[in-house]
C-alpha atoms as a PDB file:
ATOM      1  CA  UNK A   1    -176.828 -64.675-150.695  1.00  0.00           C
ATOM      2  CA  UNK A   2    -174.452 -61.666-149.448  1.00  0.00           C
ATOM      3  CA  UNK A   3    -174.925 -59.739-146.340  1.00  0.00           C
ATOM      4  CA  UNK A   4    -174.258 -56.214-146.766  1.00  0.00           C
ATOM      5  CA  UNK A   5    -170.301 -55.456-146.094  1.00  0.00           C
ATOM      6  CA  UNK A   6    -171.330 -52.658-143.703  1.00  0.00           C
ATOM      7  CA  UNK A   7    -174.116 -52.997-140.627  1.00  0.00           C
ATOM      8  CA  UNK A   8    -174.623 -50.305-138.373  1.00  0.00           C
ATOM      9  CA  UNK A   9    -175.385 -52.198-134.736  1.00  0.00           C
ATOM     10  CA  UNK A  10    -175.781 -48.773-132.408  1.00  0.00           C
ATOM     11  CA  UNK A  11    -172.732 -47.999-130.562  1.00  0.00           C
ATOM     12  CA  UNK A  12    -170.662 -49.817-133.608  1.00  0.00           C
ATOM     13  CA  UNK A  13    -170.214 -50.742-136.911  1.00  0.00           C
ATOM     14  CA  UNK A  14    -169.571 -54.006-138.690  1.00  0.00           C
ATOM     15  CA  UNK A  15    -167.607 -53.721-141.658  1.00  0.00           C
ATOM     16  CA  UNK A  16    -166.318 -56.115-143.913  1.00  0.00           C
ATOM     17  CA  UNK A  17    -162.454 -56.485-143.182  1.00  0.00           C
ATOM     18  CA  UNK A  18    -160.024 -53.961-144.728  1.00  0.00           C
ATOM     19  CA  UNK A  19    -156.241 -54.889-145.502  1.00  0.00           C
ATOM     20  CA  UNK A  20    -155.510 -51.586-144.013  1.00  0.00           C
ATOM     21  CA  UNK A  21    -156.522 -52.579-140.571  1.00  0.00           C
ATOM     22  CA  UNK A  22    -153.916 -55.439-139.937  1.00  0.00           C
ATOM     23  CA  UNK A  23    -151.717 -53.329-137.940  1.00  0.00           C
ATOM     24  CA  UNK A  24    -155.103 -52.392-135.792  1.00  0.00           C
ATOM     25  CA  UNK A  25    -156.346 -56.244-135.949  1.00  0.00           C
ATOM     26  CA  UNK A  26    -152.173 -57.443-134.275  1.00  0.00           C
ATOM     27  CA  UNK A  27    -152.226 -54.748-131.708  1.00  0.00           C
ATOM     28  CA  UNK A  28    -155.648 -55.836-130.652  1.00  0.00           C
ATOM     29  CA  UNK A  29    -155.078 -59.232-130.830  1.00  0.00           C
ATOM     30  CA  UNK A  30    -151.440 -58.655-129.155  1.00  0.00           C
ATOM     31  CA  UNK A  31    -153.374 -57.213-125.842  1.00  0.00           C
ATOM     32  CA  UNK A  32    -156.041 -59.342-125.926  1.00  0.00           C
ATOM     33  CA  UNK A  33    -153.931 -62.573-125.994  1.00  0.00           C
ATOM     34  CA  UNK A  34    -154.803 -63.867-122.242  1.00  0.00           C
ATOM     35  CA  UNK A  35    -158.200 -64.146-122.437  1.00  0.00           C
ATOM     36  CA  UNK A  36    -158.494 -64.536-126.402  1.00  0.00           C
ATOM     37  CA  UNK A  37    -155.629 -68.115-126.435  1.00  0.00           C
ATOM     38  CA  UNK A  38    -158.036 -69.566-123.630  1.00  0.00           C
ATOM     39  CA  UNK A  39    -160.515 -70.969-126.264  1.00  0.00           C
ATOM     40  CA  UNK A  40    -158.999 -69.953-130.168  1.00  0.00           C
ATOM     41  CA  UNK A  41    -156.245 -72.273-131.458  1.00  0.00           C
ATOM     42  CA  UNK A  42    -154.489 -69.269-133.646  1.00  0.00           C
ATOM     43  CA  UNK A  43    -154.302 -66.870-130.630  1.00  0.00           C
ATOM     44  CA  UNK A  44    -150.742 -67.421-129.662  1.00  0.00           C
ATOM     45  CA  UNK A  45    -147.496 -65.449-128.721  1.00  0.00           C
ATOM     46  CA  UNK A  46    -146.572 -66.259-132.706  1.00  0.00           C
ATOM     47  CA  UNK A  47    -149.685 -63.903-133.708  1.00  0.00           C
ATOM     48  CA  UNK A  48    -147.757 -60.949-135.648  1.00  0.00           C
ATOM     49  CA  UNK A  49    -148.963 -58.805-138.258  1.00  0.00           C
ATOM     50  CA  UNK A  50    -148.371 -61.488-141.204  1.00  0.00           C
ATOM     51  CA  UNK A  51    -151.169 -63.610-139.580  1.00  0.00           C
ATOM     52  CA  UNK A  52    -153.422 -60.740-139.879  1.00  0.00           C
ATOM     53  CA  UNK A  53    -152.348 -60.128-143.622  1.00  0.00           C
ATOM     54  CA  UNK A  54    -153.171 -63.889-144.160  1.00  0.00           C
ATOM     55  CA  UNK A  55    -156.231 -64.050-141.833  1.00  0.00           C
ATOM     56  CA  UNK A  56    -157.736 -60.697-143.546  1.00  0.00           C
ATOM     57  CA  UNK A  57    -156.895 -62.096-147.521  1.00  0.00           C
ATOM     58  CA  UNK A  58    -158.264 -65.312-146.543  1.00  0.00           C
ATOM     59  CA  UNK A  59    -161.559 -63.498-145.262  1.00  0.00           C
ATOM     60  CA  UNK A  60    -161.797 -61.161-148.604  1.00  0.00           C
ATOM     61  CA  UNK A  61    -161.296 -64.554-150.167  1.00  0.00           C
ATOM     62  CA  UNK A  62    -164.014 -66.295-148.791  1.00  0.00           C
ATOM     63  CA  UNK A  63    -166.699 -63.500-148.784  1.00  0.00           C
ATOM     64  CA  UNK A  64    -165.936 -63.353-152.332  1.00  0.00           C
ATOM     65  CA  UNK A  65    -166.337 -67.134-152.551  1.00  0.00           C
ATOM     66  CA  UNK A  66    -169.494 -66.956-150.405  1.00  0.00           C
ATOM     67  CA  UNK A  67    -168.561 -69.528-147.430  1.00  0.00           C
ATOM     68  CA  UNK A  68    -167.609 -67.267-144.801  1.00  0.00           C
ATOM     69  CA  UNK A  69    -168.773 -63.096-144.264  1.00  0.00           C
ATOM     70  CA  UNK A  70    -166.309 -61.757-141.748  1.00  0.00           C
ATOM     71  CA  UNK A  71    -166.108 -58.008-139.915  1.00  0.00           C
ATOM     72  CA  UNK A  72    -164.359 -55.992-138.271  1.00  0.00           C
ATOM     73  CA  UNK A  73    -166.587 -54.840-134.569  1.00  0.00           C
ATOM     74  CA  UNK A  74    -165.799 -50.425-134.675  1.00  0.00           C
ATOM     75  CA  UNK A  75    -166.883 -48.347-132.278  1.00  0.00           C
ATOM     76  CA  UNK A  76    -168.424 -44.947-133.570  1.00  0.00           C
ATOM     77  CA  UNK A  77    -165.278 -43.327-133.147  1.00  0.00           C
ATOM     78  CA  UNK A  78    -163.173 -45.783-134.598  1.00  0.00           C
ATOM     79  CA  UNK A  79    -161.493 -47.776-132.166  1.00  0.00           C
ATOM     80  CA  UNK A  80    -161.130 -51.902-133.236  1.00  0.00           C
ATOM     81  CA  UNK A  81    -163.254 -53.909-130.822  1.00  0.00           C
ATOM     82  CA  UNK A  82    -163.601 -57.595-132.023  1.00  0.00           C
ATOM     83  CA  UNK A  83    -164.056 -59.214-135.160  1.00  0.00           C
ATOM     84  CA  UNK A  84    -167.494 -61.471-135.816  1.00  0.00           C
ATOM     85  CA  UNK A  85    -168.200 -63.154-138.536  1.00  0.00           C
ATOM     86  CA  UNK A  86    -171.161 -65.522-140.113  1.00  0.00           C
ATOM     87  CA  UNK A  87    -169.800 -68.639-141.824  1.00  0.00           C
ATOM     88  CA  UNK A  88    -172.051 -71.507-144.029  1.00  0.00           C
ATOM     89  CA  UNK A  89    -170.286 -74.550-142.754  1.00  0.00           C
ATOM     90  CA  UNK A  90    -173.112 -76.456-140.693  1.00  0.00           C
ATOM     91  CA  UNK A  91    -175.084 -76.395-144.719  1.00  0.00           C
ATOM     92  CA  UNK A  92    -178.121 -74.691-146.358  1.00  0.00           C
ATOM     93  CA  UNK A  93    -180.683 -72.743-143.999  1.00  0.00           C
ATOM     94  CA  UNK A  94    -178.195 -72.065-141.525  1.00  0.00           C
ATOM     95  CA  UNK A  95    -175.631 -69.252-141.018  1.00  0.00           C
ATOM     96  CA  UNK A  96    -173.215 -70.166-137.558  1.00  0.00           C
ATOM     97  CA  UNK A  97    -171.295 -66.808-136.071  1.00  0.00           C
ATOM     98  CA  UNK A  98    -168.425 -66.717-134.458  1.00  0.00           C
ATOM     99  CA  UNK A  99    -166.665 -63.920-132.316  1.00  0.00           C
ATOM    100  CA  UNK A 100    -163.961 -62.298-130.339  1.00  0.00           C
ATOM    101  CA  UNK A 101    -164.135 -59.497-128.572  1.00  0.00           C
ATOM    102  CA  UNK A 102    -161.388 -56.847-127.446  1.00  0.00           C
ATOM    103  CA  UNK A 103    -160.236 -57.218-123.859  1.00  0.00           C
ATOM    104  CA  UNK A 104    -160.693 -53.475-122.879  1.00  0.00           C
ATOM    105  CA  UNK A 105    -164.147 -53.784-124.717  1.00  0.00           C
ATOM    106  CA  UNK A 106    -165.108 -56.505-123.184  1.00  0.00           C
ATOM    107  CA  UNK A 107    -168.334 -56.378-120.576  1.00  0.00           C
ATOM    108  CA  UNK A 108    -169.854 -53.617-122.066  1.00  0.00           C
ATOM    109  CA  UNK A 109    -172.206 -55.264-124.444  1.00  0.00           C
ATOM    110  CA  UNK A 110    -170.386 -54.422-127.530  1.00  0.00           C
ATOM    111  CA  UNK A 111    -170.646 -58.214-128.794  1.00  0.00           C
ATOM    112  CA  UNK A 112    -173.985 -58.843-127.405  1.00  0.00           C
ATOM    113  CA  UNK A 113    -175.065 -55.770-130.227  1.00  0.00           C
ATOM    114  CA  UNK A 114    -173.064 -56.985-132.828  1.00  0.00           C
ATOM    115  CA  UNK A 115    -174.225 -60.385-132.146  1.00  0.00           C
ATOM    116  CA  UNK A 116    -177.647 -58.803-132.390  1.00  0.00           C
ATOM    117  CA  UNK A 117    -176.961 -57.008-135.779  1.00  0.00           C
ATOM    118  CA  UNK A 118    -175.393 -59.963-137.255  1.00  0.00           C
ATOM    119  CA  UNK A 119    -178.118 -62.002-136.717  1.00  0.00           C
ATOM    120  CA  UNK A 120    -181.062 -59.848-137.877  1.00  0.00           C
ATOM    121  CA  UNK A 121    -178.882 -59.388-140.764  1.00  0.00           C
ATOM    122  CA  UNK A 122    -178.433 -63.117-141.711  1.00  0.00           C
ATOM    123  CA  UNK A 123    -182.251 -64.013-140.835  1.00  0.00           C
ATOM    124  CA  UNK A 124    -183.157 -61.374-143.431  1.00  0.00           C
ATOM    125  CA  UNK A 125    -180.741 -63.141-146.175  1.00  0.00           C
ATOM    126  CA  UNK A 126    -182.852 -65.777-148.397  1.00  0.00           C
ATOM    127  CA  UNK A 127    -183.117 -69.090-146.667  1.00  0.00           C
ATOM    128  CA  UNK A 128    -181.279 -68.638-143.659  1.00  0.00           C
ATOM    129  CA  UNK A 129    -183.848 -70.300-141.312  1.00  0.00           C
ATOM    130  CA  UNK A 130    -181.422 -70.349-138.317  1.00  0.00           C
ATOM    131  CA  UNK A 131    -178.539 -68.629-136.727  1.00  0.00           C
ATOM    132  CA  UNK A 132    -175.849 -71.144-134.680  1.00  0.00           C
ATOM    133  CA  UNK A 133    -172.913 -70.059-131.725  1.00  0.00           C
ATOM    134  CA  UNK A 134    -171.033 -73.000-130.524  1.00  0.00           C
ATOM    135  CA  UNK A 135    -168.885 -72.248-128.006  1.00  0.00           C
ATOM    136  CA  UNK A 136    -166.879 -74.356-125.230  1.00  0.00           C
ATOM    137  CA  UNK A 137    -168.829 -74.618-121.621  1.00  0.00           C
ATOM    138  CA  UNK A 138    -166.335 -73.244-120.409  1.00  0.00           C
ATOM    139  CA  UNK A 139    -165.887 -69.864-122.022  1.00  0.00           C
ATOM    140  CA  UNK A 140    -168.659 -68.159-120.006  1.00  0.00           C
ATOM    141  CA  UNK A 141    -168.098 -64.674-121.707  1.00  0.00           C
ATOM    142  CA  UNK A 142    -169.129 -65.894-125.267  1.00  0.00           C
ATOM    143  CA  UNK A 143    -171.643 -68.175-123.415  1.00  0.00           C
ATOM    144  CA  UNK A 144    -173.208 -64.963-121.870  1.00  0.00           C
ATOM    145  CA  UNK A 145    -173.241 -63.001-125.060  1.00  0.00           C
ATOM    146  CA  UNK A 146    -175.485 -65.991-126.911  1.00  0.00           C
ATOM    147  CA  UNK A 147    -177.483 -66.037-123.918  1.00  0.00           C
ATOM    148  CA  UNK A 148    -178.309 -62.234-123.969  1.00  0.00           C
ATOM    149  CA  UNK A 149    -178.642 -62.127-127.735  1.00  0.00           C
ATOM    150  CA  UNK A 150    -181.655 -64.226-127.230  1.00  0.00           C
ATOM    151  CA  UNK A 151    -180.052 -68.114-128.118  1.00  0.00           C
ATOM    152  CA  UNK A 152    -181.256 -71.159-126.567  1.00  0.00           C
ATOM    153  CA  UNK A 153    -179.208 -74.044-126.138  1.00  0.00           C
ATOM    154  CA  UNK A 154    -180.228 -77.012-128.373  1.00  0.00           C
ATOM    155  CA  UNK A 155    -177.189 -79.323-128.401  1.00  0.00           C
ATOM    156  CA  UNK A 156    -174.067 -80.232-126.594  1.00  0.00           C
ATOM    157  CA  UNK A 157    -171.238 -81.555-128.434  1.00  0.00           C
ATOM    158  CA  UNK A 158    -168.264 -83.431-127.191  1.00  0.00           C
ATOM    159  CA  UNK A 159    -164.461 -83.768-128.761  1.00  0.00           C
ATOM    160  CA  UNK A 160    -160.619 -82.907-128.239  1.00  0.00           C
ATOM    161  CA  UNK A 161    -159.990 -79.912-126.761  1.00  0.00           C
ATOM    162  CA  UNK A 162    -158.119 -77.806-129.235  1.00  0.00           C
ATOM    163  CA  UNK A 163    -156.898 -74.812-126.619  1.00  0.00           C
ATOM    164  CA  UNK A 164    -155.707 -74.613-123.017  1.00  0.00           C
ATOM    165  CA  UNK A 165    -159.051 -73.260-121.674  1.00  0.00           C
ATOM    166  CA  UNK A 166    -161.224 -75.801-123.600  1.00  0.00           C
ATOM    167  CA  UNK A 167    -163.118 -78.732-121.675  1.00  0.00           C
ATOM    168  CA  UNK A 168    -164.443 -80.201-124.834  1.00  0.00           C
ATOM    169  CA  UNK A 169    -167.764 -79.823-124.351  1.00  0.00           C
ATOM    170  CA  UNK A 170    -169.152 -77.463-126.853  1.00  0.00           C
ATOM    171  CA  UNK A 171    -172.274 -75.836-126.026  1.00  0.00           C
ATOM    172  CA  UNK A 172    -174.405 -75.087-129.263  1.00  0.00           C
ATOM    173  CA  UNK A 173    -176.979 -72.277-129.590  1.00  0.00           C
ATOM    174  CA  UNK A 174    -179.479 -71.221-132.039  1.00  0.00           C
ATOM    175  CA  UNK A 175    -181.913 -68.669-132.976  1.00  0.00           C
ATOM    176  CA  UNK A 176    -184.762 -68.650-135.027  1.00  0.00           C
ATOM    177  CA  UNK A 177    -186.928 -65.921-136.856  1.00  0.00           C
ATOM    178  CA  UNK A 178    -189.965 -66.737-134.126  1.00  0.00           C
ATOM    179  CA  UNK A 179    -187.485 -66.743-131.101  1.00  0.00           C
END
């Protein structure tokens, strides 16, 4: 099973992570910082372009290894808007995503799209039965974005909060070929 490393979702493109986009991946991550550190651990003032040398090996890494497919979110002209990615952690027949989107990109339905593309993408793959977003009930943005790429809620999990933002209730989502 390998997703294609390029996915054309409208208004962007998904492409499998480039070392050449580290400086683009730390600026956006730099600006995005407020909203991103609310509910990711490794968004923090610290975040400098070394963490996105390591974070984009360690995703070449692990595509290559087959656990985790990770992208870069493009608009058509370009311009670095998020980062998604599907990952095989939850086991067989089910491919979870995970996101962050851009602050200046955010509300205008970039990640719904990609979300979209992604997951038409990993339903296609053989046996992928299921697509998963777990997110905190508190981050209403990636909440939203499930929501409008057609999720249901099917679980809610509880644990430590590991950010600021967090409440510890994770909200889990899924989406099935007949959904």
């Amino acid at each position: 099973m390998e997703p294609p490393e390029m996915i054309n979702a409208g208004e962007l493109v998904l492409k499998r992570w480039e070392t050449e986009w580290a400086a683009a991946a730390t600026e956006a991550i730099k600006e995005s910082l407020p909203e991103l550190r609310q509910f990711l651990p490794w968004a923090t003032d610290a975040y400098g372009p070394a963490e996105s040398h390591e974070y984009i090996a360690r995703s070449r890494a692990e595509w290559d290894a087959g656990t985790q497919y990770n992208y870069a979110v493009f608009t058509t002209v370009g311009e670095l808007a998020g980062s998604i990615g599907l990952m095989t952690r939850l086991g067989p027949g089910t491919l979870e995503i995970g996101y962050w989107t851009r602050t200046r990109f955010a509300g205008r339905g970039y990640m719904t799209a990609a979300v979209g593309a992604i997951s038409r993408v990993g339903l296609a793959l053989p046996g992928i039965e299921r697509m998963v977003i777990k997110h905190d009930e508190r981050n209403g943005a990636s909440g939203a974005v499930a929501v409008k790429a057609g999720f249901r809620e099917v679980a809610r999990e509880t644990g430590d909060p590991e950010s600021d933002g967090e409440s510890g209730t994770t909200i889990v989502r899924e989406l099935r070929p007949r959904d």
